[in-house]
PDB file of N, CA and C in Angstrom:
ATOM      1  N   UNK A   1     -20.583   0.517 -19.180  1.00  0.00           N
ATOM      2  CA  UNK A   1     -19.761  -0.307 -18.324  1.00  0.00           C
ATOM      3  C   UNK A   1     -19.349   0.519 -17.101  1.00  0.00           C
ATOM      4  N   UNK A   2     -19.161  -0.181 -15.782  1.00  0.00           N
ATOM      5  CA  UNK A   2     -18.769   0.531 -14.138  1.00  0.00           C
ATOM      6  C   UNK A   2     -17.684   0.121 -14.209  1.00  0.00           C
ATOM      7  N   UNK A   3     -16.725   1.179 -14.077  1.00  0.00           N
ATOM      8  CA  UNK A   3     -15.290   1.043 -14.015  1.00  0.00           C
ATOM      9  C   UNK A   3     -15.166   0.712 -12.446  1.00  0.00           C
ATOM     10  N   UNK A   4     -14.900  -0.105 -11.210  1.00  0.00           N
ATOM     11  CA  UNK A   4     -14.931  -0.422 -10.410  1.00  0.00           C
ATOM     12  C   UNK A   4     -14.160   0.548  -9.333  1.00  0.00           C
ATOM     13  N   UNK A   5     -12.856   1.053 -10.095  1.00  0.00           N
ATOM     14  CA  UNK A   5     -12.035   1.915  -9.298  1.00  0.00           C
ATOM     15  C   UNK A   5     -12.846   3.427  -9.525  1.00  0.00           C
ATOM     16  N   UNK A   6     -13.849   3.530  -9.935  1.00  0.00           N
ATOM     17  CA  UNK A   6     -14.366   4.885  -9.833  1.00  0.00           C
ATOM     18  C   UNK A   6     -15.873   4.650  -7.876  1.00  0.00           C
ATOM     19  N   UNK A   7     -16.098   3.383  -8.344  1.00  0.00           N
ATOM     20  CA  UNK A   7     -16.596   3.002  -7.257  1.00  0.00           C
ATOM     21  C   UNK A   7     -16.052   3.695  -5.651  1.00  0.00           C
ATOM     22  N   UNK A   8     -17.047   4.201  -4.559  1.00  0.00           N
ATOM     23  CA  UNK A   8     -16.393   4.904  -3.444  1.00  0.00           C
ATOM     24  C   UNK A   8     -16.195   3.242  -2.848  1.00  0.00           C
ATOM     25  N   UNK A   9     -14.576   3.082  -1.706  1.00  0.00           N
ATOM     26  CA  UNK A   9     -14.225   2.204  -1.514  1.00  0.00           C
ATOM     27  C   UNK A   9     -15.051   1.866   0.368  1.00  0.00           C
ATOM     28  N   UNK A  10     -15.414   0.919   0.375  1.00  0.00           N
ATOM     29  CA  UNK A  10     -15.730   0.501   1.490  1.00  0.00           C
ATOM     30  C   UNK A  10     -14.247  -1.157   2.223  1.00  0.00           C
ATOM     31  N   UNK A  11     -14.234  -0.640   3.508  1.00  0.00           N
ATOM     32  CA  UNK A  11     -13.009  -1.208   3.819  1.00  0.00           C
ATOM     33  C   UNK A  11     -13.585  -2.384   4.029  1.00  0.00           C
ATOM     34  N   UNK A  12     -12.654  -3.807   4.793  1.00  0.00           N
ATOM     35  CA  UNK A  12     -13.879  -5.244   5.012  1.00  0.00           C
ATOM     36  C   UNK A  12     -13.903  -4.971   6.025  1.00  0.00           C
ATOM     37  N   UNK A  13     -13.419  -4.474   6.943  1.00  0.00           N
ATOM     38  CA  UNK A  13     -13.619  -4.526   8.463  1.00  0.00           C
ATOM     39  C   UNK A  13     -15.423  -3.384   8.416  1.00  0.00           C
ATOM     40  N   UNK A  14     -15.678  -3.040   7.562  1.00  0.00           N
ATOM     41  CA  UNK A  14     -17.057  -2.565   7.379  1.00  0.00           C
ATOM     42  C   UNK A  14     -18.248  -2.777   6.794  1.00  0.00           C
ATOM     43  N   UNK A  15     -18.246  -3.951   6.431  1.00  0.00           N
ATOM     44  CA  UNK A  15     -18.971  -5.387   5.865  1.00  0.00           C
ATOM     45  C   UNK A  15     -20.299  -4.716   6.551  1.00  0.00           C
ATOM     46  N   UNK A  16     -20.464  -4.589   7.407  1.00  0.00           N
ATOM     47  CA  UNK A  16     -21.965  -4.513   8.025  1.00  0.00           C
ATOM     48  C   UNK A  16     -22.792  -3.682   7.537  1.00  0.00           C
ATOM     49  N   UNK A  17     -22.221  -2.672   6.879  1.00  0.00           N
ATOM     50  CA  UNK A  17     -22.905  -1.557   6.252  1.00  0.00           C
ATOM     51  C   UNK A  17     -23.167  -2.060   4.709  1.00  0.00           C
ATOM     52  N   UNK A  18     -23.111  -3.050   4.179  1.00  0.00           N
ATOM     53  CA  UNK A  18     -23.594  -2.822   2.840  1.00  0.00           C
ATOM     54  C   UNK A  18     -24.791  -3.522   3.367  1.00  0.00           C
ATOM     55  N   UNK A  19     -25.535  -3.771   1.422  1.00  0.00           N
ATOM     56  CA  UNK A  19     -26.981  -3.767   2.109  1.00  0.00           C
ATOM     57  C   UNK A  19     -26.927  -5.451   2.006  1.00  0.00           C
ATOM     58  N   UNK A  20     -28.563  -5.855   2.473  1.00  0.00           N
ATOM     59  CA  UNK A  20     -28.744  -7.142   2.119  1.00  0.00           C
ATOM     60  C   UNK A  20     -29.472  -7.371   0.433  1.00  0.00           C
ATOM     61  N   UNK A  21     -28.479  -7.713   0.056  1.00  0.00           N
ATOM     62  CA  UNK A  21     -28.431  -8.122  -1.657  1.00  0.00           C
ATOM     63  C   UNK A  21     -27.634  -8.761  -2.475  1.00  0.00           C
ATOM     64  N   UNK A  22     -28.271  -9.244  -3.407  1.00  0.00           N
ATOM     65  CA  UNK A  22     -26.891  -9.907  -4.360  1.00  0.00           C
ATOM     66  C   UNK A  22     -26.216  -8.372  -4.543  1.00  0.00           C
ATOM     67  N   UNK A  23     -24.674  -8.941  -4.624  1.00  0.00           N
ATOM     68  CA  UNK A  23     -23.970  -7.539  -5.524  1.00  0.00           C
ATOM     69  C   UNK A  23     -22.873  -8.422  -6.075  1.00  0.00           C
ATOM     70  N   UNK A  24     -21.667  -7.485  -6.639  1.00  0.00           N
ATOM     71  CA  UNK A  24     -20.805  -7.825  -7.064  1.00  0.00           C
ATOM     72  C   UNK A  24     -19.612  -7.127  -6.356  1.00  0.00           C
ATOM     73  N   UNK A  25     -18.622  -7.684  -5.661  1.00  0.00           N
ATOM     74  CA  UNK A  25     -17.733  -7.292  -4.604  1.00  0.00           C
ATOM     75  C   UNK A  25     -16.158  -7.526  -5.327  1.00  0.00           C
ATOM     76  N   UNK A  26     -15.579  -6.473  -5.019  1.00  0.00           N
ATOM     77  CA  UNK A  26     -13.790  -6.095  -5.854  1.00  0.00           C
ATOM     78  C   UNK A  26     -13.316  -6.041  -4.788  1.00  0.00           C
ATOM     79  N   UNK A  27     -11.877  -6.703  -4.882  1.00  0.00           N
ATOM     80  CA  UNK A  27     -10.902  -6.655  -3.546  1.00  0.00           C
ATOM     81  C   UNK A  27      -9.889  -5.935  -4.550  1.00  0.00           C
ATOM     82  N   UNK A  28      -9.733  -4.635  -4.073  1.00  0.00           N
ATOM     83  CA  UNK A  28      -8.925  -3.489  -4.858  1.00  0.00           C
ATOM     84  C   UNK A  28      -7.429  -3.418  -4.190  1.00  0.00           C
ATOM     85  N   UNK A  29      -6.496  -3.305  -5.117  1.00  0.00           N
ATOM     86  CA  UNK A  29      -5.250  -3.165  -4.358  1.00  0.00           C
ATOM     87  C   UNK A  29      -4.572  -1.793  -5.608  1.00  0.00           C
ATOM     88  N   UNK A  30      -4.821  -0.585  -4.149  1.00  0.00           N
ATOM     89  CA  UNK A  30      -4.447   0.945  -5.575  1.00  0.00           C
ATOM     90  C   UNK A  30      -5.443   0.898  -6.508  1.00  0.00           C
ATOM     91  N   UNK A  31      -4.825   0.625  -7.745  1.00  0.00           N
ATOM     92  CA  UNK A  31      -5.680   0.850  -8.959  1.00  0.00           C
ATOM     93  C   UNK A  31      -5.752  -0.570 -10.199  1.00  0.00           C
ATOM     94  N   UNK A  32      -5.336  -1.674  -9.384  1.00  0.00           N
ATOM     95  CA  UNK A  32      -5.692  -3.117  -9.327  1.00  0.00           C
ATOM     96  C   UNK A  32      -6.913  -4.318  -8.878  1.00  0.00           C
ATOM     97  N   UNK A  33      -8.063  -4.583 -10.030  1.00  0.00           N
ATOM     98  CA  UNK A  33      -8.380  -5.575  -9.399  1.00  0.00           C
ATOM     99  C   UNK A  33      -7.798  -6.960  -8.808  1.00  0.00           C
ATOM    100  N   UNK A  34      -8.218  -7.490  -7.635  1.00  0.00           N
ATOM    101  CA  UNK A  34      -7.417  -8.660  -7.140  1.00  0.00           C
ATOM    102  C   UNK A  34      -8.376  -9.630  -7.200  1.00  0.00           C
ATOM    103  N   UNK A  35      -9.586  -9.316  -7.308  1.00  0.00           N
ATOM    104  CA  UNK A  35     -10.736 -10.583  -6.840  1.00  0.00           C
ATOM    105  C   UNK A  35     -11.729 -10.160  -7.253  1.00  0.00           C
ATOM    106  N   UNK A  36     -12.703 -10.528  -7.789  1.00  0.00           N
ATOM    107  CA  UNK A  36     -14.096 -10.255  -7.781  1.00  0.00           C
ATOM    108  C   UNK A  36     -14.635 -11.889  -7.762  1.00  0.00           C
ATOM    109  N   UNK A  37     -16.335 -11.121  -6.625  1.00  0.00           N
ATOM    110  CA  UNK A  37     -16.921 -12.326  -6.690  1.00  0.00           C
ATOM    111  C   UNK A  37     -18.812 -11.920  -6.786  1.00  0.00           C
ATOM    112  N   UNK A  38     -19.241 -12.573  -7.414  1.00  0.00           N
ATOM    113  CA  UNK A  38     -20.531 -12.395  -7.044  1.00  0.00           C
ATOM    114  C   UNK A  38     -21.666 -12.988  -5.991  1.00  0.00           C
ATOM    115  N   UNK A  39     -21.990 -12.187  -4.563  1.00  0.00           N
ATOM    116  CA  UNK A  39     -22.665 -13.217  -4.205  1.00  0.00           C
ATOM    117  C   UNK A  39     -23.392 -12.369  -3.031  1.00  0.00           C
ATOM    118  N   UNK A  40     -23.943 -12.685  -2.227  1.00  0.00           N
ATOM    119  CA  UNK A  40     -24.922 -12.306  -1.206  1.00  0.00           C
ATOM    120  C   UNK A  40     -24.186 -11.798   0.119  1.00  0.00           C
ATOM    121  N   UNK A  41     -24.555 -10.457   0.992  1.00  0.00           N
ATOM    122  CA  UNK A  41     -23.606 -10.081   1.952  1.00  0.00           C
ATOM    123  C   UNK A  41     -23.602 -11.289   2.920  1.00  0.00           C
ATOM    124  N   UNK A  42     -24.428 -12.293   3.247  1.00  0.00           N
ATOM    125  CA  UNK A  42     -24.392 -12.605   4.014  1.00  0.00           C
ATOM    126  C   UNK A  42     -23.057 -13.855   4.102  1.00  0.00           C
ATOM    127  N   UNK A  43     -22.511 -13.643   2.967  1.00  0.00           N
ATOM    128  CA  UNK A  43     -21.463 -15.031   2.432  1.00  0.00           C
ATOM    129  C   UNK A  43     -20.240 -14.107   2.359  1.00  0.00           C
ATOM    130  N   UNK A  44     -19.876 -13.031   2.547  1.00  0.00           N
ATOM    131  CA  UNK A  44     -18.827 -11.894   2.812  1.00  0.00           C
ATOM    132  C   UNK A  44     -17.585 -12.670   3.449  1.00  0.00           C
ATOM    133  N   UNK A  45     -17.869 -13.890   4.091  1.00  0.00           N
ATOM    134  CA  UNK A  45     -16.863 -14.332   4.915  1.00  0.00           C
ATOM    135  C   UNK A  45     -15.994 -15.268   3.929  1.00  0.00           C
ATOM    136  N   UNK A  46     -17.476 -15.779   3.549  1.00  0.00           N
ATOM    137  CA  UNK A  46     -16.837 -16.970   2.230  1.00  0.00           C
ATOM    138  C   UNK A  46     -15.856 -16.128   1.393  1.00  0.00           C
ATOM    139  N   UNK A  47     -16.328 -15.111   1.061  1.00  0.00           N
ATOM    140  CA  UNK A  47     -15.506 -14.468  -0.376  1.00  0.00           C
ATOM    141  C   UNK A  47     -14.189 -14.110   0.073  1.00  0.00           C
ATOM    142  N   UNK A  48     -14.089 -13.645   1.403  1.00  0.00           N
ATOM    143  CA  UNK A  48     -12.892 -13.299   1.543  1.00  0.00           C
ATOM    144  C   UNK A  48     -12.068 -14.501   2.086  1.00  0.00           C
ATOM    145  N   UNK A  49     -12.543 -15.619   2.260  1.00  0.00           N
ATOM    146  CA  UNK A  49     -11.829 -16.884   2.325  1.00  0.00           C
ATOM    147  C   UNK A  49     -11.398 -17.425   1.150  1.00  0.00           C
ATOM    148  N   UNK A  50     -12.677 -16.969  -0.401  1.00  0.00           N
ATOM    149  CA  UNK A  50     -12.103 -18.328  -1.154  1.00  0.00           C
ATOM    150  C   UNK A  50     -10.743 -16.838  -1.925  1.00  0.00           C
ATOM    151  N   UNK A  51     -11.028 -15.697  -1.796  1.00  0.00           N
ATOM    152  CA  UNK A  51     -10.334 -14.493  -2.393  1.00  0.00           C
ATOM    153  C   UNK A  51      -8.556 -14.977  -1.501  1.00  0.00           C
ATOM    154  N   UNK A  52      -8.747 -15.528  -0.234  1.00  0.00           N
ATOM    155  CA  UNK A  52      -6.900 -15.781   0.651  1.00  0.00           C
ATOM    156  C   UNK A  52      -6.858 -16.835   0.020  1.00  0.00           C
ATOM    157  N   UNK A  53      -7.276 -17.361  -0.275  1.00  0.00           N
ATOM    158  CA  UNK A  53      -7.185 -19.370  -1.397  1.00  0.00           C
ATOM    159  C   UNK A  53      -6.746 -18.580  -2.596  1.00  0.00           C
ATOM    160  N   UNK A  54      -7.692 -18.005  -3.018  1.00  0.00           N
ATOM    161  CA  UNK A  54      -7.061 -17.840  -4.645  1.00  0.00           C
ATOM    162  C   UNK A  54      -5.633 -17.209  -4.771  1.00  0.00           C
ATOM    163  N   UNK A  55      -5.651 -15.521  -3.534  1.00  0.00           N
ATOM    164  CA  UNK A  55      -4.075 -15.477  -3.461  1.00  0.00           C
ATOM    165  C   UNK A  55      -3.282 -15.944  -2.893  1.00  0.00           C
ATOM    166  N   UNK A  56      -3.626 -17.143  -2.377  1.00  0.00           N
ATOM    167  CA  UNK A  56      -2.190 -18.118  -1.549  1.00  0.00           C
ATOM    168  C   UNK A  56      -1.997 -19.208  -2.667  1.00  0.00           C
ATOM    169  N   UNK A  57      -2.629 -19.574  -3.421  1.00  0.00           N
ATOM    170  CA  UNK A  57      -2.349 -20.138  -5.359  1.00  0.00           C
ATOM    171  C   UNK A  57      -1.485 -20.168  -5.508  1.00  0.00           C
ATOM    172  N   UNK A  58      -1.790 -18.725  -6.536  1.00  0.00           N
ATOM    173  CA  UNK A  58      -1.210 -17.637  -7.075  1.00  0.00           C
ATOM    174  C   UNK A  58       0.631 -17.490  -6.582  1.00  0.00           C
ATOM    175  N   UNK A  59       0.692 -17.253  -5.367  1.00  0.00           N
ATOM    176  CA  UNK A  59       1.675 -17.198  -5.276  1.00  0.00           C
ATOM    177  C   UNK A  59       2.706 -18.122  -4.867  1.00  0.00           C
ATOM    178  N   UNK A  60       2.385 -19.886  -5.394  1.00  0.00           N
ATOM    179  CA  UNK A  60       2.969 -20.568  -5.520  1.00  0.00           C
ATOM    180  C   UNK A  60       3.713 -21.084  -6.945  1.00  0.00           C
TER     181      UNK A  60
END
């Protein structure tokens, strides 16, 4: 098993640098997962849209 927080962290404002592939993407807060999603870089925008949906939920 990949412990995710051992993973080196890439920021979103640096989206451009991963590759073109499926992966699996963690929105890390410290030593907290907040989000995971699985899906293609080119949908990076989506994830971090439906990831502000899921925490604007959440904190209702």
């Amino acid at each position: 098993m990949i412990d995710p927080l051992s993973l080196p962290p890439l920021p979103l404002s640096d989206h451009k640098f991963l590759p073109e592939c499926l992966a699996v993407y963690f929105v890390l807060d410290s030593n907290r997962i907040l989000y995971v999603e699985q899906d293609a870089v080119q949908s990076i925008k989506k994830m971090l849209k439906n990831w502000l949906k899921n925490k604007n939920s959440q904190a209702d």
